[in-house]
N, C-alpha and C. Protein backbone atom coordinates (compact mmCIF):
# COMPACT_ATOMS: atom_id res chain seq x y z
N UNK A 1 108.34 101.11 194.59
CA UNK A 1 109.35 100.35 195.33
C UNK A 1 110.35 99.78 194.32
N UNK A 2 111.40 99.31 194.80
CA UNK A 2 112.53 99.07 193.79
C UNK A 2 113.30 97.96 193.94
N UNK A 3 113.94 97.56 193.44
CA UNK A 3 114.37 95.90 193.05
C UNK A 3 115.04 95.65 194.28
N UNK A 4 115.36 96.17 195.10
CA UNK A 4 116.37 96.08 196.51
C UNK A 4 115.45 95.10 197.24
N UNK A 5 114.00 95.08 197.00
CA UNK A 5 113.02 94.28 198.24
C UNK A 5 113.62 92.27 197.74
N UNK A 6 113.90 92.53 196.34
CA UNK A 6 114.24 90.81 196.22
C UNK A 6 115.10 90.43 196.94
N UNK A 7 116.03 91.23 197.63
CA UNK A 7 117.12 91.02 198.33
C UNK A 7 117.04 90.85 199.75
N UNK A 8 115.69 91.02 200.36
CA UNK A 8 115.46 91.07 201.93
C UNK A 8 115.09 90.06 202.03
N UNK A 9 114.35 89.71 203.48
CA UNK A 9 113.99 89.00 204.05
C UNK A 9 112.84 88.87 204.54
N UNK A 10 112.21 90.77 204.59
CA UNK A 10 111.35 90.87 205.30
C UNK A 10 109.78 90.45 204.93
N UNK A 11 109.08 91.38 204.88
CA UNK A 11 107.43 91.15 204.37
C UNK A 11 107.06 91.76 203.25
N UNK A 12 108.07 92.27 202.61
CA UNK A 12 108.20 92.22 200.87
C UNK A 12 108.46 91.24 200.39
N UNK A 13 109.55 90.71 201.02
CA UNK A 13 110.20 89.22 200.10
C UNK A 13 109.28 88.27 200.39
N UNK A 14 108.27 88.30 201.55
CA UNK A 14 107.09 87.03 201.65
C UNK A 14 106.09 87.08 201.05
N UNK A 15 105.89 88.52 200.37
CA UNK A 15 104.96 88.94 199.34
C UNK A 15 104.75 88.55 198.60
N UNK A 16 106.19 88.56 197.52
CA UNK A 16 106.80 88.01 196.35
C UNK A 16 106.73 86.74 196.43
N UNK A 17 106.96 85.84 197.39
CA UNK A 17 107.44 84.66 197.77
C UNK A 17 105.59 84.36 197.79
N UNK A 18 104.90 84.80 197.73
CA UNK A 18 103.23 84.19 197.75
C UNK A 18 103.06 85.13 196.19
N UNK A 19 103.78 85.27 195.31
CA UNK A 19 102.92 85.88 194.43
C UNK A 19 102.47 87.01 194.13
N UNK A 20 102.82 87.73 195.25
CA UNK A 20 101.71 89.12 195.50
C UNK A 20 102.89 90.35 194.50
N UNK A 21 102.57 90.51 193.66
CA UNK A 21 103.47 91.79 193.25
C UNK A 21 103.39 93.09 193.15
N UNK A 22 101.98 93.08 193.74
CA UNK A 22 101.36 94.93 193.98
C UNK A 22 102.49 95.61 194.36
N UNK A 23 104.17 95.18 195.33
CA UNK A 23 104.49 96.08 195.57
C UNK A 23 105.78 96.95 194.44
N UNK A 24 106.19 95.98 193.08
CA UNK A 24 106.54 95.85 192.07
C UNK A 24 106.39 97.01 191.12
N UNK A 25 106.76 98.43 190.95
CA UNK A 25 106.41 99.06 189.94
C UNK A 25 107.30 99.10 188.68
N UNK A 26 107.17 98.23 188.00
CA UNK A 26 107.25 97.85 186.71
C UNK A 26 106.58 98.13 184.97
N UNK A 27 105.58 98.71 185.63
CA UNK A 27 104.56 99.38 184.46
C UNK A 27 105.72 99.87 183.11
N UNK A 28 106.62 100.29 183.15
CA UNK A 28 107.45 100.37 181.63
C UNK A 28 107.83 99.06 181.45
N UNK A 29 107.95 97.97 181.61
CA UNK A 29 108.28 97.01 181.44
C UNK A 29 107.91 95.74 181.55
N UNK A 30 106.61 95.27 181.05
CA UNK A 30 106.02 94.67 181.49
C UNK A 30 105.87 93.35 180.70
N UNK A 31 107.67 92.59 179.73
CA UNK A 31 108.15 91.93 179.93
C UNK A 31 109.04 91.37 180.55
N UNK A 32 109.51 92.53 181.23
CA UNK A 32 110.29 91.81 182.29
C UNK A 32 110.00 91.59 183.60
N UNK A 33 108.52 92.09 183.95
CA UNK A 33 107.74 92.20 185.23
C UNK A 33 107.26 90.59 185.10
N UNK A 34 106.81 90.14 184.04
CA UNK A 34 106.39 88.90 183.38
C UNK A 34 107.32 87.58 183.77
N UNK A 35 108.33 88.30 183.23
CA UNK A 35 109.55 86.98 183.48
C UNK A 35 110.03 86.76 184.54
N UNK A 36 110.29 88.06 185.91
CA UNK A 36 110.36 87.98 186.78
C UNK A 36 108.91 87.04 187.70
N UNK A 37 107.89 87.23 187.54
CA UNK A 37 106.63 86.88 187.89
C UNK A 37 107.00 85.19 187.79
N UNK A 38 107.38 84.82 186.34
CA UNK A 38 107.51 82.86 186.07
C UNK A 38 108.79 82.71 186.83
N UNK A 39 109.25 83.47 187.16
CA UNK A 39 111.07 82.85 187.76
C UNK A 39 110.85 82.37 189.45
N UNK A 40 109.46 83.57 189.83
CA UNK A 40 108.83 83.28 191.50
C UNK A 40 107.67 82.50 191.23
N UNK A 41 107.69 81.36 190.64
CA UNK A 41 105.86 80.88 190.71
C UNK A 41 106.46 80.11 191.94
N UNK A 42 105.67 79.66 192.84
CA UNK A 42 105.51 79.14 194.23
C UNK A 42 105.66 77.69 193.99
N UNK A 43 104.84 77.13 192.83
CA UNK A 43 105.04 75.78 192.46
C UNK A 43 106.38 75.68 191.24
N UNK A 44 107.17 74.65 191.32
CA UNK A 44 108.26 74.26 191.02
C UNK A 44 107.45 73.92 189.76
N UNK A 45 106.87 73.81 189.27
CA UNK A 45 106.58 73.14 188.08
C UNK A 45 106.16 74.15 187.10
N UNK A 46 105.59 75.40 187.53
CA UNK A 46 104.82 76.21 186.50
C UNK A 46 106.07 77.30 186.81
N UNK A 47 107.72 77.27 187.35
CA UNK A 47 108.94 78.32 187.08
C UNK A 47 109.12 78.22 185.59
N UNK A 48 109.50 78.94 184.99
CA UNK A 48 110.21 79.27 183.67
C UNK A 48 111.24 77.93 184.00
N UNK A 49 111.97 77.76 182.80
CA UNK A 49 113.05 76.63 182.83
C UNK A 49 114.35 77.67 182.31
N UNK A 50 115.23 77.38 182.54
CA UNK A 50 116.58 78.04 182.24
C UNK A 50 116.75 78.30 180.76
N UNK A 51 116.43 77.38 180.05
CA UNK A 51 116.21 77.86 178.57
C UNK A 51 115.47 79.01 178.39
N UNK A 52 113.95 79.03 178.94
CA UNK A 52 113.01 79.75 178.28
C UNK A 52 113.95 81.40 179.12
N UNK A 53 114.43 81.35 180.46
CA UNK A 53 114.62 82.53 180.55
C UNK A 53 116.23 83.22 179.90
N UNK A 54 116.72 82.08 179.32
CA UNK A 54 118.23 82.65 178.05
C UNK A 54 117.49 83.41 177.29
N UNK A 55 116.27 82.60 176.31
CA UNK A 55 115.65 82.69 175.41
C UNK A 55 114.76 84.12 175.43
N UNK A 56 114.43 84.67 176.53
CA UNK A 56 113.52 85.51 177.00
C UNK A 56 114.71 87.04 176.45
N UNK A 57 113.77 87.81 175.31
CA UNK A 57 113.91 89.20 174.94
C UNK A 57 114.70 90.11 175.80
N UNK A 58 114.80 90.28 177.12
CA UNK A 58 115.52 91.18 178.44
C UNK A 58 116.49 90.32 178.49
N UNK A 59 116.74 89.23 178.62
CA UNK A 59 118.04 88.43 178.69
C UNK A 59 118.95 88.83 177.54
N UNK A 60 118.30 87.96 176.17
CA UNK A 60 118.79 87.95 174.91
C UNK A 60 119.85 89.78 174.67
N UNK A 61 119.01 90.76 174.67
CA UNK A 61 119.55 92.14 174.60
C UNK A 61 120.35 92.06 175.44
N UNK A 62 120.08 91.93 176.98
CA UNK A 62 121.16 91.88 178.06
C UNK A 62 122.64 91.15 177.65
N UNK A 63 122.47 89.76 177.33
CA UNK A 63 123.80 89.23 176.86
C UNK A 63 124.46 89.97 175.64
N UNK A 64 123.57 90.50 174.60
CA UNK A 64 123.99 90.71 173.06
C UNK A 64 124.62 91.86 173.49
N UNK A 65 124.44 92.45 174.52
CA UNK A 65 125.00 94.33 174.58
C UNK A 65 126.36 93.86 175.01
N UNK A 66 126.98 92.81 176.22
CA UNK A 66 127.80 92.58 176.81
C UNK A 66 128.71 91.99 175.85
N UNK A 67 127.70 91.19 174.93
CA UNK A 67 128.96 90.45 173.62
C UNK A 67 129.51 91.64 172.90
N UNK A 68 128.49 92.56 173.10
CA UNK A 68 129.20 94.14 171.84
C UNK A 68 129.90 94.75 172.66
N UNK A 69 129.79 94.64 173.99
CA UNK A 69 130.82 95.64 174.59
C UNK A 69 132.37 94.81 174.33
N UNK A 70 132.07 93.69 174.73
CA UNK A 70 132.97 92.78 174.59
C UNK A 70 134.14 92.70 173.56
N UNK A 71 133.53 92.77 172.25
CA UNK A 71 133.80 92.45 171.40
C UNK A 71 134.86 94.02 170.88
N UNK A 72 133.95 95.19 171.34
CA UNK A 72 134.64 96.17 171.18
C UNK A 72 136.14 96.46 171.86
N UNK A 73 135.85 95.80 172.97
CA UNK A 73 137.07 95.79 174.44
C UNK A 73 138.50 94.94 173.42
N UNK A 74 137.80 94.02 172.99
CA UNK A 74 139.02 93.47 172.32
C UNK A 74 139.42 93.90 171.15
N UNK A 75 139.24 94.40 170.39
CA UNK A 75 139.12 95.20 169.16
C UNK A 75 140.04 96.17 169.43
N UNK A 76 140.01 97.05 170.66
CA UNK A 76 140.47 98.37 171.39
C UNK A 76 141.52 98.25 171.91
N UNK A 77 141.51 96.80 172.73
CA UNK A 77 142.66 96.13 173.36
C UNK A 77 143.21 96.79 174.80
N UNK A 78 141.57 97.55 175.39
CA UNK A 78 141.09 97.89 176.54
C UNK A 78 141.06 96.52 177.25
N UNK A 79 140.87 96.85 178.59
CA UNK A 79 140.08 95.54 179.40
C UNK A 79 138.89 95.15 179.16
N UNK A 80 139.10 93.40 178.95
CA UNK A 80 137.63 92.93 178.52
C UNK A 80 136.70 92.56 179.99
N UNK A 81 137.18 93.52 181.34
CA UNK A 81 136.67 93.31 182.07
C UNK A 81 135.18 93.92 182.04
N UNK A 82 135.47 95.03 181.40
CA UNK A 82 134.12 95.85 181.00
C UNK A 82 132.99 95.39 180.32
N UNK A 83 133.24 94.26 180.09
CA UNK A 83 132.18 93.60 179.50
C UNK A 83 131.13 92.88 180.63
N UNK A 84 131.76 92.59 181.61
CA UNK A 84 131.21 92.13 182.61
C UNK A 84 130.17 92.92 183.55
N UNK A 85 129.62 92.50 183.62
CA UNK A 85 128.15 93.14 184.55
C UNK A 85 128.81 94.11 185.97
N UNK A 86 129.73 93.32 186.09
CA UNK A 86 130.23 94.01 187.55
C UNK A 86 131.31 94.76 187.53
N UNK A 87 131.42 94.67 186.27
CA UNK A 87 132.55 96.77 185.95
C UNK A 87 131.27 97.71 185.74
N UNK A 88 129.95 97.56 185.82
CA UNK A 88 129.19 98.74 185.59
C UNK A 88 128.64 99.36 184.55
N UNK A 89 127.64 99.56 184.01
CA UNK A 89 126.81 99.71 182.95
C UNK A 89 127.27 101.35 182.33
N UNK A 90 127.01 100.96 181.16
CA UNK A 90 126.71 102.58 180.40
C UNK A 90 125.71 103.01 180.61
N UNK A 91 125.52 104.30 180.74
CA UNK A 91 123.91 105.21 181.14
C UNK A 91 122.67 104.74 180.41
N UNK A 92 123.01 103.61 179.12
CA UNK A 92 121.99 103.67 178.91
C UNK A 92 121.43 102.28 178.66
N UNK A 93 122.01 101.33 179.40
CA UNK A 93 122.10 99.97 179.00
C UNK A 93 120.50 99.38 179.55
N UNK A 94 120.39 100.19 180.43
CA UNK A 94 118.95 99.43 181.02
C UNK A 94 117.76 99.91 179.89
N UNK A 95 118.01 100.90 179.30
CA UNK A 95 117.37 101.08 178.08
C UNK A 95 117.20 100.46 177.03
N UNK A 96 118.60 99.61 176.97
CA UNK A 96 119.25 98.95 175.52
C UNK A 96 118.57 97.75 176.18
N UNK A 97 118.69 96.99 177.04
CA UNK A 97 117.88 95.74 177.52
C UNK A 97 116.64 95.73 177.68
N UNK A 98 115.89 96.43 178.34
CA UNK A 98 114.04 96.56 178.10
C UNK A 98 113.76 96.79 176.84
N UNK A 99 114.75 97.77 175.92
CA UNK A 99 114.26 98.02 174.52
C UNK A 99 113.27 99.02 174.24
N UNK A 100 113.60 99.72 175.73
CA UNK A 100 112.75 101.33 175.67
C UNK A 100 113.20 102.16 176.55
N UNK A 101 112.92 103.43 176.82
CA UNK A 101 113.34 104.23 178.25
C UNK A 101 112.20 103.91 179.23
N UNK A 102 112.85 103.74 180.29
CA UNK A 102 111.91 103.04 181.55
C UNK A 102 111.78 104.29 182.56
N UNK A 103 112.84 105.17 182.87
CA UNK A 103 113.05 106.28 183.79
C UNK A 103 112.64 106.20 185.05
N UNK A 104 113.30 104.95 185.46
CA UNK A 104 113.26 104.51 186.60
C UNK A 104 114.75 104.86 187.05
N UNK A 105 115.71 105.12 186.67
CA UNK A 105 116.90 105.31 187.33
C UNK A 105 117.05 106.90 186.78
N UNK A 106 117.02 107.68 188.40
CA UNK A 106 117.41 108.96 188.24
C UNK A 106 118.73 109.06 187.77
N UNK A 107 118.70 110.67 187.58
CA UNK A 107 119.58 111.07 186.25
C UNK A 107 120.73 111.35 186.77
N UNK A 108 121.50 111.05 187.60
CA UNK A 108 122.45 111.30 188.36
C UNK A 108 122.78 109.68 188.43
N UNK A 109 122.35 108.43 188.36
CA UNK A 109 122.41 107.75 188.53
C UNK A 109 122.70 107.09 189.40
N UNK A 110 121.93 107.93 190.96
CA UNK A 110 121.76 107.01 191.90
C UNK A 110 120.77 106.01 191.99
N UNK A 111 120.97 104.93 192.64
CA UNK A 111 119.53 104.08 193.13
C UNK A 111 118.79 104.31 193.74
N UNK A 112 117.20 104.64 193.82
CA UNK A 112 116.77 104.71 195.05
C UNK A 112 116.65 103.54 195.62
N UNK A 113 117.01 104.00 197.08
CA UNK A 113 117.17 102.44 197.87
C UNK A 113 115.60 102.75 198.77
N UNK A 114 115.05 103.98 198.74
CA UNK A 114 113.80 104.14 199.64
C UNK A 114 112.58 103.20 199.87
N UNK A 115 112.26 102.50 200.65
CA UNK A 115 111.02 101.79 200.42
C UNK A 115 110.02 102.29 199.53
């Protein structure tokens, strides 16, 4: 199943919302299955804090790639819109952020949206 269920409402998201992450296949990544896991704890007290998840390895790469795209954009004197998450990733950025190949996103680079 695939990251689209954080986005519902239904009896995936009440899953998650109790903890349950059996439906989660994350197995290449299982620091960021981790961090996701402290960001849903049920009790307010045992969530990650906003620091620890800046601080957290998948973040850290995540921002550092966007400062290099960034940094290149201006350098180039391209748009530094591309630096932004929502102009769209290079093929291999989800790689460059886990810090391995995960091959979870087919090679065509659609999403599966399938349950």
């Amino acid at each position: 199943m695939t990251f689209w269920i954080l986005f519902c409402r239904g009896d995936a998201w009440h899953q998650l919302r109790q903890e349950d992450f059996s439906q989660i296949d994350l197995d290449g990544s299982p620091e960021l299955l981790a961090l996701i896991k402290n960001m849903m704890r049920t009790n307010p007290a045992q969530r990650v804090d906003m620091r620890a998840i800046c601080a957290h390895p998948v973040i850290s790469r995540a921002r550092s790639e966007m400062a290099r795209t960034f940094a290149q954009a201006k350098a180039s004197g391209s748009s530094l819109f591309v630096a932004s998450p929502l102009a769209g990733v290079p093929d291999n950025f989800l790689e460059t952020i886990l810090g391995h190949a995960m091959g979870i996103i087919p090679d065509d680079g659609a999403m599966d949206l399938s349950p």
